[in-house]
C-alpha atoms as a PDB file:
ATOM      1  CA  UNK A   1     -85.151  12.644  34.612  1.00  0.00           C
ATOM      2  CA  UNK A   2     -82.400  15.394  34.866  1.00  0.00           C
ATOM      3  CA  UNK A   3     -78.801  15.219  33.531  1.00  0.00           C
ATOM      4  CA  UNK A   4     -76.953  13.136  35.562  1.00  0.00           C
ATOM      5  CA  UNK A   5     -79.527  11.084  37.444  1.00  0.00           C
ATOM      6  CA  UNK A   6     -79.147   7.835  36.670  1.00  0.00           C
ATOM      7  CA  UNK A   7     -82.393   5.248  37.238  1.00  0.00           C
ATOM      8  CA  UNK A   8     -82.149   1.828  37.116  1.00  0.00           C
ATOM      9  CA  UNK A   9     -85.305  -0.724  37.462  1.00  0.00           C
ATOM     10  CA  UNK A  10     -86.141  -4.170  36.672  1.00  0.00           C
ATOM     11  CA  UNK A  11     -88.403  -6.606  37.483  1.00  0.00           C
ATOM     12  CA  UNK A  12     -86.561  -8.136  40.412  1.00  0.00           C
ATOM     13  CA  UNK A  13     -86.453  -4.542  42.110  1.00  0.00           C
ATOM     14  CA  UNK A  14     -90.161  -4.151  41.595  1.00  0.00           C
ATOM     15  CA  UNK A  15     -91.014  -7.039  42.960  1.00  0.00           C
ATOM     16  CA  UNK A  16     -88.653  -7.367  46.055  1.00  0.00           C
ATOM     17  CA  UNK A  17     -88.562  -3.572  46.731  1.00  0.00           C
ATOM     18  CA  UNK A  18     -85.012  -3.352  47.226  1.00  0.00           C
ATOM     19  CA  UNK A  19     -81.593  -3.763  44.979  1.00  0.00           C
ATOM     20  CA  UNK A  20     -78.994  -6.157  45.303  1.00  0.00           C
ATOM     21  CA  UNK A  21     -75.759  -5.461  46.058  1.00  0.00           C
ATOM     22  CA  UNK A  22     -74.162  -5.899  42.181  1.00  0.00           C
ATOM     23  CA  UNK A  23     -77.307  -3.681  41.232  1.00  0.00           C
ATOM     24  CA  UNK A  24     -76.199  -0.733  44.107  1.00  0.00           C
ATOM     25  CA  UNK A  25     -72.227  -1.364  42.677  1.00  0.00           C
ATOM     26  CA  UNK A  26     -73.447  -0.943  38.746  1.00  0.00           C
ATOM     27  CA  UNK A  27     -75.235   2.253  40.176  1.00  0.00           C
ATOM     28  CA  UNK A  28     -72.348   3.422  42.007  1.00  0.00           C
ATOM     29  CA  UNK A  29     -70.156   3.078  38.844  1.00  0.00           C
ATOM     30  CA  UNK A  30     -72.958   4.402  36.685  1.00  0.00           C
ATOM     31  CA  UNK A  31     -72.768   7.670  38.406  1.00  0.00           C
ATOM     32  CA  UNK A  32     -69.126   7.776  38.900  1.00  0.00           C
ATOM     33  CA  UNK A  33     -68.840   7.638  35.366  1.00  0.00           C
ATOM     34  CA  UNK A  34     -71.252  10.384  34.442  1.00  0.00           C
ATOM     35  CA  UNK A  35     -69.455  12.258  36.987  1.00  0.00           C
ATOM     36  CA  UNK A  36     -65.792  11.581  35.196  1.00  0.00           C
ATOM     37  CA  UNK A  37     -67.893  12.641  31.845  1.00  0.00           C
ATOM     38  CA  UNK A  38     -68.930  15.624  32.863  1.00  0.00           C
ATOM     39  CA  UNK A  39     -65.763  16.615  34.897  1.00  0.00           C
ATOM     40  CA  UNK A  40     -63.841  15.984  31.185  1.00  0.00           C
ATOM     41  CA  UNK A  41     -67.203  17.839  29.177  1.00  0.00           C
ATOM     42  CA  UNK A  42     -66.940  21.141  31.571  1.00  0.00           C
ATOM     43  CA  UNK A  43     -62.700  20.978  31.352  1.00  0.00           C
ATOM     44  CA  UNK A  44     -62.903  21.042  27.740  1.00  0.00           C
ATOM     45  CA  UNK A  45     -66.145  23.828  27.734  1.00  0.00           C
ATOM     46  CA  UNK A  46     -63.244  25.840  30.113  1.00  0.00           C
ATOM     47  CA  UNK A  47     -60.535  25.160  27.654  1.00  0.00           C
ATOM     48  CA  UNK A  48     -62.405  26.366  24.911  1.00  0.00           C
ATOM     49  CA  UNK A  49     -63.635  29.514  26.502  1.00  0.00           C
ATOM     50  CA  UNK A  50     -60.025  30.427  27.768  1.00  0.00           C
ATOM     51  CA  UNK A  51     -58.651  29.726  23.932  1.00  0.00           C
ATOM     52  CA  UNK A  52     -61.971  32.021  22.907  1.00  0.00           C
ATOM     53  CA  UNK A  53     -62.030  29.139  20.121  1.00  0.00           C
ATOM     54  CA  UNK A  54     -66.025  30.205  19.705  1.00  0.00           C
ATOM     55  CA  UNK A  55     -64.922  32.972  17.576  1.00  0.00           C
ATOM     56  CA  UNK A  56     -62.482  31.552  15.414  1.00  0.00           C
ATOM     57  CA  UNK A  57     -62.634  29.930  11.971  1.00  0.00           C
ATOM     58  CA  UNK A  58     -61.865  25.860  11.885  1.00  0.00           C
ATOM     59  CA  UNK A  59     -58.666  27.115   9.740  1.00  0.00           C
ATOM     60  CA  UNK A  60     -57.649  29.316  13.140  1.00  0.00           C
ATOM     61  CA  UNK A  61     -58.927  26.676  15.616  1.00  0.00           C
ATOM     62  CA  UNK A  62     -56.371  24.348  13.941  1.00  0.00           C
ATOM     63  CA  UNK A  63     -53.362  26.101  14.747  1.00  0.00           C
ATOM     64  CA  UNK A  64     -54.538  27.402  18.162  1.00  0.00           C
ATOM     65  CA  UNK A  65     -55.543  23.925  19.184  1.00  0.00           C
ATOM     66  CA  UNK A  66     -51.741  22.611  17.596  1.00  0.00           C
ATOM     67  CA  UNK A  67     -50.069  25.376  19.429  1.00  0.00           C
ATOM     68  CA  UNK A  68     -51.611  24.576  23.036  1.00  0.00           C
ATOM     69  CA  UNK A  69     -51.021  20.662  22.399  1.00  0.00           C
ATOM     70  CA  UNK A  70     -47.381  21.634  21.068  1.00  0.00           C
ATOM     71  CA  UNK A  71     -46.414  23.715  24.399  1.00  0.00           C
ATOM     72  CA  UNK A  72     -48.250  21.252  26.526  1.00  0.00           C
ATOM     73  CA  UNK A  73     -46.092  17.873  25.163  1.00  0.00           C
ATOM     74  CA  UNK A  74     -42.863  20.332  25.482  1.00  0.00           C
ATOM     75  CA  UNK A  75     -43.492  21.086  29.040  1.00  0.00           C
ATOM     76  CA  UNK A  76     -44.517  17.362  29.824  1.00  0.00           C
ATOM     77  CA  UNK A  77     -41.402  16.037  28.173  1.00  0.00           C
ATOM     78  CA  UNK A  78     -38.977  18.782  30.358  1.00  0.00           C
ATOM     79  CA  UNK A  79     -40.534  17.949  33.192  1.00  0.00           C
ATOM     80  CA  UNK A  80     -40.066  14.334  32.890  1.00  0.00           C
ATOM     81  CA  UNK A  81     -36.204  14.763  31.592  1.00  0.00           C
ATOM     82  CA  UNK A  82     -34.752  17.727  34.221  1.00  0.00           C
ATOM     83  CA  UNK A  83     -37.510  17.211  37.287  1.00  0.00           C
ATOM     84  CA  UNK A  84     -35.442  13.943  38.028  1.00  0.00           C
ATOM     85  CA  UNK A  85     -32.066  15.035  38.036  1.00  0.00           C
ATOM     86  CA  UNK A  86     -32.732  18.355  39.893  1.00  0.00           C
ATOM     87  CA  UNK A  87     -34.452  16.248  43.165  1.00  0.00           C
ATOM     88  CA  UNK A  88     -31.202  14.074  42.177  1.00  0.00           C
ATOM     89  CA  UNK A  89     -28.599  16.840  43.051  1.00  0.00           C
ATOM     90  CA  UNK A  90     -30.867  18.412  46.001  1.00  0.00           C
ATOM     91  CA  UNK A  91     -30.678  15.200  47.179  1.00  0.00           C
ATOM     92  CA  UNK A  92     -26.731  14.703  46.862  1.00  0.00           C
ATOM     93  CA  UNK A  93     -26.713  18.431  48.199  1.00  0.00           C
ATOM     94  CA  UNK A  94     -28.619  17.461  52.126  1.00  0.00           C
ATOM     95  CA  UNK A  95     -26.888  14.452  51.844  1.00  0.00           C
ATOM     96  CA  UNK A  96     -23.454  15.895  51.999  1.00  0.00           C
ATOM     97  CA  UNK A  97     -24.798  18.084  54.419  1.00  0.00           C
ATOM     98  CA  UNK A  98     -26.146  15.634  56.860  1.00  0.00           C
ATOM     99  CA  UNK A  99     -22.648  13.404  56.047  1.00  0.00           C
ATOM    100  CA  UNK A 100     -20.237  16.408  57.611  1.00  0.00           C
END
């Protein structure tokens, strides 16, 4: 069987010829879950060839993989301290405007 094919028997589905319905739901979660895992395993395989990390040293990696994860929490943490109060004062703003 192929990556990502997911094949589930047992005796009651050899017998009956059919699956239940908690045996079509653990399939349906099965594969949504290999499909999460490989969403996350081709992210990081795009991560790593935008960072060209295959051609560094672990030493190099290191500080290249610091550096993204440093400018990625300072972002995060801006946008969760001004994003608010700039929808804040647009809001004021068109309020004041719809109040005159």
């Amino acid at each position: 069987m192929g990556r990502g094919v997911v094949r589930m028997t047992n005796f009651q589905e050899i017998i009956t010829g059919y699956r239940t319905n908690f045996q079509k739901q653990r399939l349906m979660a099965m594969k949504a879950t290999q499909f999460v895992k490989d969403y996350i395993y081709w992210a990081f395989f795009q991560y790593r060839l935008l960072t060209c990390c295959f051609d560094l040293e672990p030493w190099e990696r290191v500080l290249v993989h610091s550096g993204v994860v440093i400018i990625f929490t300072m972002s995060v943490f801006t946008a969760y301290v001004f994003i608010p109060i700039h929808l804040r004062l647009v809001f004021w703003y068109f309020l004041q405007l719809l109040v005159k």
